[in-house]
N, C-alpha and C. Protein backbone atom coordinates (compact mmCIF):
# COMPACT_ATOMS: atom_id res chain seq x y z
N UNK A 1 -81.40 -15.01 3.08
CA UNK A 1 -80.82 -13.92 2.36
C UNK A 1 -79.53 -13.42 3.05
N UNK A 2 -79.78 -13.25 4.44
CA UNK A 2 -78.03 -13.07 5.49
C UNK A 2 -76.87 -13.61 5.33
N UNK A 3 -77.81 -15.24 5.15
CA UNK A 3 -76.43 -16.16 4.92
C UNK A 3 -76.35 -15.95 3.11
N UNK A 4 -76.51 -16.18 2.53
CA UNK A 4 -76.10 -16.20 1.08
C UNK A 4 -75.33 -14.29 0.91
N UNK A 5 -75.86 -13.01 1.06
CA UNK A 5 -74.54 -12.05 1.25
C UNK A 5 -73.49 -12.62 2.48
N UNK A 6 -73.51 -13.32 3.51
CA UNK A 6 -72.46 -13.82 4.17
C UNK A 6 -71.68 -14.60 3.29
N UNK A 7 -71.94 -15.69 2.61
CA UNK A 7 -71.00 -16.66 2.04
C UNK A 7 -70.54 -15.98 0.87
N UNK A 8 -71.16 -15.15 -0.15
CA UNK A 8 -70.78 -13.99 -1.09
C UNK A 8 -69.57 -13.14 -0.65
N UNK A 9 -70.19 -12.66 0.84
CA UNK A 9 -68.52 -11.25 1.23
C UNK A 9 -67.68 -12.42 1.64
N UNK A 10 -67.69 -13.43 2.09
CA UNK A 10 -66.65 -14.54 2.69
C UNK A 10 -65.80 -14.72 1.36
N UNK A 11 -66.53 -15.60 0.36
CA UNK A 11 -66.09 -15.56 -0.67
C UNK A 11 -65.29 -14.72 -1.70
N UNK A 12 -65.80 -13.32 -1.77
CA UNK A 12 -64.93 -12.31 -1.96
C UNK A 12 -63.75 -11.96 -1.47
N UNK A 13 -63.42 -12.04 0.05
CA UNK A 13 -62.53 -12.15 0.69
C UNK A 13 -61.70 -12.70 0.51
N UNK A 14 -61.53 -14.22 0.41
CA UNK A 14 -60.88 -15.19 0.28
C UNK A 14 -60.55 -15.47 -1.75
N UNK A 15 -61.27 -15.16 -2.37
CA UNK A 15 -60.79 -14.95 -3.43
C UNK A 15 -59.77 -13.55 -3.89
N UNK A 16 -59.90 -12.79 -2.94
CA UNK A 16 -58.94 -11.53 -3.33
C UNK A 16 -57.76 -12.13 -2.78
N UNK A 17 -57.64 -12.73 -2.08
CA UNK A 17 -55.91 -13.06 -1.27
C UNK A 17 -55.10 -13.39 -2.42
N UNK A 18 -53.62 -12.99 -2.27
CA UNK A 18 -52.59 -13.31 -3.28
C UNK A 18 -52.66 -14.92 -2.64
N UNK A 19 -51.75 -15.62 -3.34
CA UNK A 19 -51.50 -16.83 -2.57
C UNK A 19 -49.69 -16.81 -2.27
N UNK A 20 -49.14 -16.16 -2.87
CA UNK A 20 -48.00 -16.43 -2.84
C UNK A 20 -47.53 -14.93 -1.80
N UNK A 21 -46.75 -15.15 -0.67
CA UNK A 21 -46.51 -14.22 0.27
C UNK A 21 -44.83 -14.21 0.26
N UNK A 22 -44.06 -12.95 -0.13
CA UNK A 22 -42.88 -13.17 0.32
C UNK A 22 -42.41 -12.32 1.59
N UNK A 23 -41.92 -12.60 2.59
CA UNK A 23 -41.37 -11.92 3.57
C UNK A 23 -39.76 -10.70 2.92
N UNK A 24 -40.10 -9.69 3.55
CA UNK A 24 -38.84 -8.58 3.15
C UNK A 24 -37.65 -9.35 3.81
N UNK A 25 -36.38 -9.31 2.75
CA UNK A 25 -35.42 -9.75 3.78
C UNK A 25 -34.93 -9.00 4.50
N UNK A 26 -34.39 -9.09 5.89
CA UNK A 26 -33.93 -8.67 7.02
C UNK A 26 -32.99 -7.57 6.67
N UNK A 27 -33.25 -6.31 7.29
CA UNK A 27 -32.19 -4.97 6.65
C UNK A 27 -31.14 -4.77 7.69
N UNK A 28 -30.81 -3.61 7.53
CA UNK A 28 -29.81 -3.37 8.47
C UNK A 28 -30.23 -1.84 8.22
N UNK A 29 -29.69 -0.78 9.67
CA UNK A 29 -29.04 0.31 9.26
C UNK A 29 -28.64 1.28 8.63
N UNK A 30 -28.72 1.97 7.86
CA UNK A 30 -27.79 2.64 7.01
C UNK A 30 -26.48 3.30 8.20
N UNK A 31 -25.28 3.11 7.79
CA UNK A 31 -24.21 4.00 8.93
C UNK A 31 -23.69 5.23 8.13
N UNK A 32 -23.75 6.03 8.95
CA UNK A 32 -23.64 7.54 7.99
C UNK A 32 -22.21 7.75 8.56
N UNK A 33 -21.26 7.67 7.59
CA UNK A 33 -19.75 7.80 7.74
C UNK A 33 -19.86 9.34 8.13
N UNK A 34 -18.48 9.34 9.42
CA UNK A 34 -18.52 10.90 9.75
C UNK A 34 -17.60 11.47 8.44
N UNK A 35 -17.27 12.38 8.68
CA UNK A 35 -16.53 14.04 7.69
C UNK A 35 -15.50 13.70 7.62
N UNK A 36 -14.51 13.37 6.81
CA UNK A 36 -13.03 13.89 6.50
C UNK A 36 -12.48 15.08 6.77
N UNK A 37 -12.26 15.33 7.97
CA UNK A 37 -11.20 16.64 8.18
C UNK A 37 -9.92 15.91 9.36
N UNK A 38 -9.09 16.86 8.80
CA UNK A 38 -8.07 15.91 8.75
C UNK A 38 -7.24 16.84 10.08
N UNK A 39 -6.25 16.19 10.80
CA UNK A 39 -5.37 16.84 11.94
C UNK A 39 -4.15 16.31 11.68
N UNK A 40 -2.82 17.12 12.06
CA UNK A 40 -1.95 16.37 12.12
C UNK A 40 -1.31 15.71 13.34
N UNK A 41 -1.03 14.51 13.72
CA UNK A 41 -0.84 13.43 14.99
C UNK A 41 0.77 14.23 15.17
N UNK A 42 1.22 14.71 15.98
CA UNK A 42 2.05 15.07 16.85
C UNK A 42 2.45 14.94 18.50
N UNK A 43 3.35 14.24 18.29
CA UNK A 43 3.94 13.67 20.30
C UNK A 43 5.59 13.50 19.95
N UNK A 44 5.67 13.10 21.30
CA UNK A 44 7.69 12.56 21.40
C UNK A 44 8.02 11.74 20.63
N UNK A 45 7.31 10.91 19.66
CA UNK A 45 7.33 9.82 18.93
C UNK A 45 8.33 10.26 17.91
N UNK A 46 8.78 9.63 17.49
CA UNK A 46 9.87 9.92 16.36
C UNK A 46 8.96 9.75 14.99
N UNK A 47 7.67 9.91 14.89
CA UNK A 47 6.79 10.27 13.28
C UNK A 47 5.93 11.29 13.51
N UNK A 48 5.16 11.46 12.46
CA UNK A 48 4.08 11.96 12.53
C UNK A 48 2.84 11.33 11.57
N UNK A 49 1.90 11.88 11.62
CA UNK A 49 0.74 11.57 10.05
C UNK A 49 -0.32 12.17 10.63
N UNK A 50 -1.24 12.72 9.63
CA UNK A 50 -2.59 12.87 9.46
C UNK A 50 -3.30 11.76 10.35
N UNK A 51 -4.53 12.41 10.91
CA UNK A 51 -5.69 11.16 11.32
C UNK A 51 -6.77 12.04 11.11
N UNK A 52 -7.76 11.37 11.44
CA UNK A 52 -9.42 12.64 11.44
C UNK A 52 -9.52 12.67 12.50
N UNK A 53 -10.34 14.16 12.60
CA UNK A 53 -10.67 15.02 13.96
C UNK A 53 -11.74 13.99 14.73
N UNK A 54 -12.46 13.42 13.98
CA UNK A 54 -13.36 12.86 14.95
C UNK A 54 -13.27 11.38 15.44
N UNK A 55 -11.88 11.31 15.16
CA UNK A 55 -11.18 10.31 15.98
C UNK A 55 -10.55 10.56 17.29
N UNK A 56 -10.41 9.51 18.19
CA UNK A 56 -9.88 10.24 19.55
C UNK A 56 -8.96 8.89 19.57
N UNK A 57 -7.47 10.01 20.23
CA UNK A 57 -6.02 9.35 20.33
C UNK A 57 -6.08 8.71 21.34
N UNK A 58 -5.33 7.60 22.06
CA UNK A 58 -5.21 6.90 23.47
C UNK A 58 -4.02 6.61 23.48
N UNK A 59 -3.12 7.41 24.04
CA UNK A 59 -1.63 7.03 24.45
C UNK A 59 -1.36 5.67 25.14
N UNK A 60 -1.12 4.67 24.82
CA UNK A 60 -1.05 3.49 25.29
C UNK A 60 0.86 3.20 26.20
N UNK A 61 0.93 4.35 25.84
CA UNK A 61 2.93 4.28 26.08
C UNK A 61 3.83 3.66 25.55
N UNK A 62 4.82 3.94 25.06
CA UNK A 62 6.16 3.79 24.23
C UNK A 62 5.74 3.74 23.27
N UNK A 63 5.15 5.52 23.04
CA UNK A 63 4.77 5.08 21.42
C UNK A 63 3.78 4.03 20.81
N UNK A 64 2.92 3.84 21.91
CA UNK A 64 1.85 2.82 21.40
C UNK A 64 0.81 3.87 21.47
N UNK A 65 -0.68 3.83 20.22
CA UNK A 65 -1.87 4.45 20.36
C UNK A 65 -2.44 3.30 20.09
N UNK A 66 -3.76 3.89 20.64
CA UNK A 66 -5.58 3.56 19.60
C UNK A 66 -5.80 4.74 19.40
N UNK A 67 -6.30 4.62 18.09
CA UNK A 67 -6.62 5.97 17.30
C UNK A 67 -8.51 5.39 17.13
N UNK A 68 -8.97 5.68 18.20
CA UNK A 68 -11.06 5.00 18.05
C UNK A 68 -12.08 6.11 17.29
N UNK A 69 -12.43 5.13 16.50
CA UNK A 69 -13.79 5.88 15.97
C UNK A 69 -15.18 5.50 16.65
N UNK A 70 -15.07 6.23 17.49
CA UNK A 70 -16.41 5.29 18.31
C UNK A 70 -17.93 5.51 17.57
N UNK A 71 -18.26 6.26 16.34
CA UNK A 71 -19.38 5.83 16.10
C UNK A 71 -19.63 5.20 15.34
N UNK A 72 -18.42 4.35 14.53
CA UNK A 72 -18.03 3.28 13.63
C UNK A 72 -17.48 2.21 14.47
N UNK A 73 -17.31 2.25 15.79
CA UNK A 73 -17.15 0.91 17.05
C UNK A 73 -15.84 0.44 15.93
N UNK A 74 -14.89 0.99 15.61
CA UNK A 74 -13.65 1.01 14.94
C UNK A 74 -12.45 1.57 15.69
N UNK A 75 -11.41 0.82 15.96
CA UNK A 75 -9.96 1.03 16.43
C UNK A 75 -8.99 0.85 15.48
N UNK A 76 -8.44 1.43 15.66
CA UNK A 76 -6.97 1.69 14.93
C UNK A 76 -5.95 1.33 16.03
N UNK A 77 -5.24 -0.01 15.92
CA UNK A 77 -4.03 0.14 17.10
C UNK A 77 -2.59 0.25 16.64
N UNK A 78 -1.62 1.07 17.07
CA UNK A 78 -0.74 1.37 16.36
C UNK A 78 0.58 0.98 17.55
N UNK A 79 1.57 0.33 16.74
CA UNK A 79 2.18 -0.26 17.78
C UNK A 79 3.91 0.71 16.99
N UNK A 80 4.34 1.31 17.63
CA UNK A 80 5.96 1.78 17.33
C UNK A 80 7.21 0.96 17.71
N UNK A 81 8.25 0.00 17.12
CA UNK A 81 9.19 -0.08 17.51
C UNK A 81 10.36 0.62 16.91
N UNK A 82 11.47 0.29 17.38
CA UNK A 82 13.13 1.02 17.20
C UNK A 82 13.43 -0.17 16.50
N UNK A 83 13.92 0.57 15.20
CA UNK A 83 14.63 -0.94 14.21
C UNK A 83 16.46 -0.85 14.84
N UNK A 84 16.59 -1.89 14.72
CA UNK A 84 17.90 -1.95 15.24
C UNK A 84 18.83 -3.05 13.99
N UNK A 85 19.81 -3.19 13.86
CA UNK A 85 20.82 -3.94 12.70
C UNK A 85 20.52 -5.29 12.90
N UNK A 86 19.90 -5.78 14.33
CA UNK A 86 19.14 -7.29 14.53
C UNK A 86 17.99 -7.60 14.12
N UNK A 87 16.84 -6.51 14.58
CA UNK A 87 15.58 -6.86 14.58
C UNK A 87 14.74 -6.35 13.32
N UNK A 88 15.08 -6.27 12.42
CA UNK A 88 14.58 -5.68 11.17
C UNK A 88 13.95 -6.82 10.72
N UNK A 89 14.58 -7.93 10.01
CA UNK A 89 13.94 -9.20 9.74
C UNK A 89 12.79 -9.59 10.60
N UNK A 90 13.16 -9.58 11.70
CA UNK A 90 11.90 -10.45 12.53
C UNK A 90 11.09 -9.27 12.56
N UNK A 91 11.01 -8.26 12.92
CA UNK A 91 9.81 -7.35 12.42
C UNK A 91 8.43 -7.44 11.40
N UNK A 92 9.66 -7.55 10.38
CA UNK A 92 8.66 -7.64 9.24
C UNK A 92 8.53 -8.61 9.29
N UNK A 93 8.77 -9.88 9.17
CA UNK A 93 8.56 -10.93 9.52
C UNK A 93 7.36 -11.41 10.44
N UNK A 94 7.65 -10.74 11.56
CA UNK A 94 6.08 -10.70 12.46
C UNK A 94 4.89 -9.99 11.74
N UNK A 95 5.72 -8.97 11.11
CA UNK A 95 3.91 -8.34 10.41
C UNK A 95 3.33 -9.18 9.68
N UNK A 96 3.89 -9.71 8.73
CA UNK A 96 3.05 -10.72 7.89
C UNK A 96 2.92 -11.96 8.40
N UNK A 97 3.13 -12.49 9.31
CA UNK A 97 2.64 -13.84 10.05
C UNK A 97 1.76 -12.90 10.67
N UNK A 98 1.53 -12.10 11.59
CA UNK A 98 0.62 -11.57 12.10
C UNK A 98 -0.94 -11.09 10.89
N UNK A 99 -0.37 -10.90 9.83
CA UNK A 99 -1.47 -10.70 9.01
C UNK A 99 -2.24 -11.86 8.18
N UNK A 100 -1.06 -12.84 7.80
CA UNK A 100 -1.65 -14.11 7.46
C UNK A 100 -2.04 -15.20 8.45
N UNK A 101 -2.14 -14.97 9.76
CA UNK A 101 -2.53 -15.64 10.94
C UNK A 101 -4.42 -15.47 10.80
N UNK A 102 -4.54 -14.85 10.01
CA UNK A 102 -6.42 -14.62 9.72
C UNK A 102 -6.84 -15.48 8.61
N UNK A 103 -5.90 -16.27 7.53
CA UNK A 103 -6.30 -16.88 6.54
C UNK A 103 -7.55 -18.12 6.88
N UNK A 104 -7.52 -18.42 8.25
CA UNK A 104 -8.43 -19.61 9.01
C UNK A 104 -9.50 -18.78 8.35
N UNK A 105 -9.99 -17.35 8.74
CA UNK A 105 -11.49 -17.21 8.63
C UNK A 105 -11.34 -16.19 7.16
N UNK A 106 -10.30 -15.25 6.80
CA UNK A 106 -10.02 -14.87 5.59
C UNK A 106 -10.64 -15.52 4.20
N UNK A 107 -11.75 -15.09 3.50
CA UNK A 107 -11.52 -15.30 2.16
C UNK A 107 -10.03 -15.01 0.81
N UNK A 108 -9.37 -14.15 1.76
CA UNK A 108 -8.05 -13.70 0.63
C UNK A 108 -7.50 -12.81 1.48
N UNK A 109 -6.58 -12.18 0.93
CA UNK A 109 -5.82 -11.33 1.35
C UNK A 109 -4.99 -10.29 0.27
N UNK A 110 -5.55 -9.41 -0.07
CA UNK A 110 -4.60 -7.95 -1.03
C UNK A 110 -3.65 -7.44 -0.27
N UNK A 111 -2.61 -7.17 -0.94
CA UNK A 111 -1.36 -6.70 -0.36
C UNK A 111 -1.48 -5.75 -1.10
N UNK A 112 -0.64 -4.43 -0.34
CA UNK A 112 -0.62 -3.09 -1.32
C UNK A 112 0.79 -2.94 -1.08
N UNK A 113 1.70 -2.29 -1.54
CA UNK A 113 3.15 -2.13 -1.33
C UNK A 113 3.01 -0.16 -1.77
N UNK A 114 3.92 0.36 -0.41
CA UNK A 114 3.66 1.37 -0.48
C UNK A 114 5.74 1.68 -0.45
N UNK A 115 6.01 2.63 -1.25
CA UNK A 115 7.30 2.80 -1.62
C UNK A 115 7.25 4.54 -1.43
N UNK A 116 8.10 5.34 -0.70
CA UNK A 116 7.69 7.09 -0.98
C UNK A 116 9.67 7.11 -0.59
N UNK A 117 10.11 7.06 -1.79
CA UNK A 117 11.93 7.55 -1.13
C UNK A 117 12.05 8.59 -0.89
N UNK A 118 11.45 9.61 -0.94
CA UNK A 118 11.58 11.22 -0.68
C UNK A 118 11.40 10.99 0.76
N UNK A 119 10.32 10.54 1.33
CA UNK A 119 10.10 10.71 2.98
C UNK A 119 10.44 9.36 3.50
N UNK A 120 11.32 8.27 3.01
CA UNK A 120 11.80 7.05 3.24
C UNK A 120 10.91 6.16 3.97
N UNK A 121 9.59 6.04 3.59
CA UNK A 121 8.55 5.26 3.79
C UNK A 121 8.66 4.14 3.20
N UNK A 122 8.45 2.85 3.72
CA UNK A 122 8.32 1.93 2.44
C UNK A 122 7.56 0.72 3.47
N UNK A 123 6.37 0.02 2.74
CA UNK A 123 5.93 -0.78 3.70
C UNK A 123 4.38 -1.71 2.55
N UNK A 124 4.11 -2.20 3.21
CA UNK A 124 2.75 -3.15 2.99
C UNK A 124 1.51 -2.82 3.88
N UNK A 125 0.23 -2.25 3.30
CA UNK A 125 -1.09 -2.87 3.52
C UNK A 125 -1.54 -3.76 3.12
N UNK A 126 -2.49 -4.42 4.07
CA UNK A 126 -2.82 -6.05 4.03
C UNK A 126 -4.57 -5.09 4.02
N UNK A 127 -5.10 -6.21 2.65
CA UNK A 127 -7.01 -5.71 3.32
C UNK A 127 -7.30 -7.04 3.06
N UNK A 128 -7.80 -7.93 4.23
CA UNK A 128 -8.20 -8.98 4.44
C UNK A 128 -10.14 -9.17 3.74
N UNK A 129 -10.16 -10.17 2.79
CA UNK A 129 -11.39 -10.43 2.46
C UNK A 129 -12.27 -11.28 3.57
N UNK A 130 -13.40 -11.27 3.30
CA UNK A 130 -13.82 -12.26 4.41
C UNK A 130 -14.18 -11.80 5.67
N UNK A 131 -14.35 -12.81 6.85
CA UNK A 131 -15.36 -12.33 7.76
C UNK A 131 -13.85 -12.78 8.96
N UNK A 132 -12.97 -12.46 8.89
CA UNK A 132 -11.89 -12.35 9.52
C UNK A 132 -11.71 -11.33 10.50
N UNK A 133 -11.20 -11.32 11.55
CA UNK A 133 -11.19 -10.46 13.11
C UNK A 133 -10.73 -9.49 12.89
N UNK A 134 -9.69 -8.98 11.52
CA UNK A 134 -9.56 -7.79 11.31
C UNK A 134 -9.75 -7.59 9.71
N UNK A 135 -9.90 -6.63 9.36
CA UNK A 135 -9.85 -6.23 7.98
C UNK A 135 -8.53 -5.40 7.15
N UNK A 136 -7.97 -4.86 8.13
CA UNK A 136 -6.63 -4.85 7.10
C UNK A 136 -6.01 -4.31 8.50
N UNK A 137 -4.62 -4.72 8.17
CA UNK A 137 -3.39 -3.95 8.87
C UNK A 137 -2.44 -3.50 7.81
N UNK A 138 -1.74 -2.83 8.88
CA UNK A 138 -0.23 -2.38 7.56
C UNK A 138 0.94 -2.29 8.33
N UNK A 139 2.24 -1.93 7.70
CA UNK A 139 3.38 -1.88 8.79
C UNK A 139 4.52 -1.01 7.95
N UNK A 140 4.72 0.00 8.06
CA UNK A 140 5.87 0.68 7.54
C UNK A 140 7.27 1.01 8.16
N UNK A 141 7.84 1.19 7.68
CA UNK A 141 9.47 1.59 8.10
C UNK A 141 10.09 2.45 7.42
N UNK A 142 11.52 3.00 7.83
CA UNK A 142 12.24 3.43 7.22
C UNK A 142 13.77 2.62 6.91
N UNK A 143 13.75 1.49 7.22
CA UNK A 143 14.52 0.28 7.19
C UNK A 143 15.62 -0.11 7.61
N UNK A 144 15.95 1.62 8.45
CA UNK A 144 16.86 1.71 9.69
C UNK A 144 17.02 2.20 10.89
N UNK A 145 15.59 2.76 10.72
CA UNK A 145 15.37 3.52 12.59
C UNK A 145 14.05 2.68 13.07
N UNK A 146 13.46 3.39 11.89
CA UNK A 146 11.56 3.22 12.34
C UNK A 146 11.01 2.19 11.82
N UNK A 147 9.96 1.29 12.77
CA UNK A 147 9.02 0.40 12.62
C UNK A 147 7.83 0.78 12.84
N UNK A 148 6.46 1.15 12.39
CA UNK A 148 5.51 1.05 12.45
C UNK A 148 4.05 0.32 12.46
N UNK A 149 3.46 -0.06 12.89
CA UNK A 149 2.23 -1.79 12.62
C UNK A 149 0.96 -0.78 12.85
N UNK A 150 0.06 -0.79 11.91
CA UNK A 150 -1.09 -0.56 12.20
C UNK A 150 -1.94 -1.84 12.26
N UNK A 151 -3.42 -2.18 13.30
CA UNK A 151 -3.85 -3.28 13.15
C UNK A 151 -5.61 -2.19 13.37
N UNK A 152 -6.51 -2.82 12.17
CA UNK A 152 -8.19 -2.10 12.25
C UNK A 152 -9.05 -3.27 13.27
N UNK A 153 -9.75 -3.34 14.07
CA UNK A 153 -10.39 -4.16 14.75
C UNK A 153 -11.50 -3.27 14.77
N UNK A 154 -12.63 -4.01 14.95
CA UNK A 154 -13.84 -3.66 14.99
C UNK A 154 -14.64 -3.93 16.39
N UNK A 155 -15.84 -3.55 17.36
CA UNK A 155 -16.15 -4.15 18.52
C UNK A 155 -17.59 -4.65 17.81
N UNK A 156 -17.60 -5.21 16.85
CA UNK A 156 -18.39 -6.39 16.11
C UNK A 156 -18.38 -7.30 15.74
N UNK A 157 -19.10 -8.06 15.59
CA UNK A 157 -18.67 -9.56 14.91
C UNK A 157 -18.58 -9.37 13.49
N UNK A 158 -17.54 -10.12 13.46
CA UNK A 158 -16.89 -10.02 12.28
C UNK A 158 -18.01 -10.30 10.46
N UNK A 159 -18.56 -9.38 10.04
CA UNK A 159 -19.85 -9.64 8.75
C UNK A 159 -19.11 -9.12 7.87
N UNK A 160 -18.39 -9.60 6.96
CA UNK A 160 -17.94 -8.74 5.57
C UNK A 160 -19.14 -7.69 4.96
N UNK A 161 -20.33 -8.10 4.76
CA UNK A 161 -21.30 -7.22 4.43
C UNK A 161 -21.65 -6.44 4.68
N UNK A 162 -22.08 -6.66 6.50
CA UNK A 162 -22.77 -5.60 6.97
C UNK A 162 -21.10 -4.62 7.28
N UNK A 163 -19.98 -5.02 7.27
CA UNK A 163 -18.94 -3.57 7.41
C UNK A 163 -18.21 -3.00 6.11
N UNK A 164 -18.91 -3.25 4.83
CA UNK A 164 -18.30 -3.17 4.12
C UNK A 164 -18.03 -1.67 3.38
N UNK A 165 -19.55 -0.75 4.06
CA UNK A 165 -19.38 0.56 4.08
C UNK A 165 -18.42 0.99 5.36
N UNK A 166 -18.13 0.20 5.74
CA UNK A 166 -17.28 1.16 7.80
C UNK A 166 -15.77 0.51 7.21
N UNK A 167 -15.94 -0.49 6.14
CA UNK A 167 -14.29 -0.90 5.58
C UNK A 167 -13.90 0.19 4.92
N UNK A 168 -14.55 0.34 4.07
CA UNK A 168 -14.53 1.19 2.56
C UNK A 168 -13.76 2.91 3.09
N UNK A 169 -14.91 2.72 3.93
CA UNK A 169 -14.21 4.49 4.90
C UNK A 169 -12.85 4.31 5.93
N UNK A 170 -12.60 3.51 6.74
CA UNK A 170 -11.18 3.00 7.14
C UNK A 170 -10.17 3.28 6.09
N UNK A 171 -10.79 2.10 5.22
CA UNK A 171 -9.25 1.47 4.06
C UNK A 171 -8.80 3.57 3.83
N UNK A 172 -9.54 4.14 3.64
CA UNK A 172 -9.29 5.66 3.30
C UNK A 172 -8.44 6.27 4.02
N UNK A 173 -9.22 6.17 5.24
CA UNK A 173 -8.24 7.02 6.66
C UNK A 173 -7.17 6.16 6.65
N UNK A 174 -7.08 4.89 6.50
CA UNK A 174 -5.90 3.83 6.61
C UNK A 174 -4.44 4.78 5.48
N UNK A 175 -4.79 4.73 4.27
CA UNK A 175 -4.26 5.30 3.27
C UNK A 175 -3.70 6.59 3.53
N UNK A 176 -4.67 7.42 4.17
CA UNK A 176 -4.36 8.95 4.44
C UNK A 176 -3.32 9.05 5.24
N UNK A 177 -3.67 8.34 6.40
CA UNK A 177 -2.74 8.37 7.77
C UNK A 177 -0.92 7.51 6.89
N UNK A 178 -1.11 6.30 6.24
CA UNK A 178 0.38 5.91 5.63
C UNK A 178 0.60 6.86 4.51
N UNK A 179 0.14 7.68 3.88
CA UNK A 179 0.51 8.50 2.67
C UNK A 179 1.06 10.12 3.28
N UNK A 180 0.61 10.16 4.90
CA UNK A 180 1.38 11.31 5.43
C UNK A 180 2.19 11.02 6.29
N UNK A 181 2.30 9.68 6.80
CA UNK A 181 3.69 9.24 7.74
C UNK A 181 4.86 9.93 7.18
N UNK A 182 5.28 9.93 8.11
CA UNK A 182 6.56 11.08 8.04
C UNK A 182 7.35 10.74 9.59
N UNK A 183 8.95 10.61 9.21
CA UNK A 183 9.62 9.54 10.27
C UNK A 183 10.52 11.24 10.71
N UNK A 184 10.77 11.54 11.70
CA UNK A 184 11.54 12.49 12.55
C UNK A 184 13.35 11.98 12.76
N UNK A 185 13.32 13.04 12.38
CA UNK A 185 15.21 12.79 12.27
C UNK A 185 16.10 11.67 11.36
N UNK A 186 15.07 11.39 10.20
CA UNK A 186 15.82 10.28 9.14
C UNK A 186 16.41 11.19 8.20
């Protein structure tokens, strides 16, 4: 009688099992983008622009920053040169070899063309598709004093997916910071 309710609850057992088991796929994170409040970037530099407060500046000298978001492991490096009646061409010139130098791991590349004649801005954002070392740069001027290069790097390996919320919030501050550039003494 032991063994026959034994082979009965065994049986029960083994007849309740699903047969088909799928494993959850692998998650990630959620990253909770910080606040938009905004400061204005002021030094000896011949510009200015907006950045967010909970970014921190790093004077790199001659007008060079990192502008880091360290809880998005996100840099902003910003490089300043002096346009001169020679070096204008090769400037720009370097920005976009410097931006299409990612097409190796790049799925694409969007160009944005940014034009403001009132504050004599005029320049290109690059937002790189793909699992490429950076996700967008940009480079503005005023096409006779000022050169500007922004470059976004991340201290991650490069996942289009998993940064595509920490892109999405950049490409913004990216926008904010070139839509308030503003060049000193043009």
């Amino acid at each position: 009688m032991r063994k026959l309710k034994l082979i009965l609850l065994s049986a029960l057992f083994l007849g309740a099992c699903e047969g088909d088991y799928t494993p959850k796929p692998k998650g990630y994170f959620r990253i909770d983008m910080p606040a938009t409040v905004y400061q204005e970037f002021k030094s000896d530099c011949p510009f200015h622009f907006d950045y967010n407060k909970v970014a921190t500046l790093k004077d790199k000298g001659r007008c060079w920053y990192d502008i880091k978001y360290p809880r998005l492991k996100a840099t902003l490096q910003l490089t300043y040169r002096q346009v001169t009646e020679d070096n204008l061409d090769t400037l720009l010139y370097e920005g976009h070899e410097l931006a299409y130098k990612h097409t190796v791991k790049a799925d694409g590349i969007d160009e944005k063309l940014y034009i403001d004649e009132q504050k004599r801005v005029y320049g290109l954002l690059y937002q790189l598709k793909g699992d490429a070392a950076t996700s967008m740069q940009f480079f503005m001027t005023d096409s006779t004093d000022h050169f500007l290069r922004g470059v976004l790097y991340y201290y991650a390996s490069p996942n289009a997916d998993s940064l595509k919320p920490v892109n999405d919030f950049m490409r913004g501050e990216m926008i904010r910071m070139i839509e308030s550039l503003e060049w000193e003494n043009s």
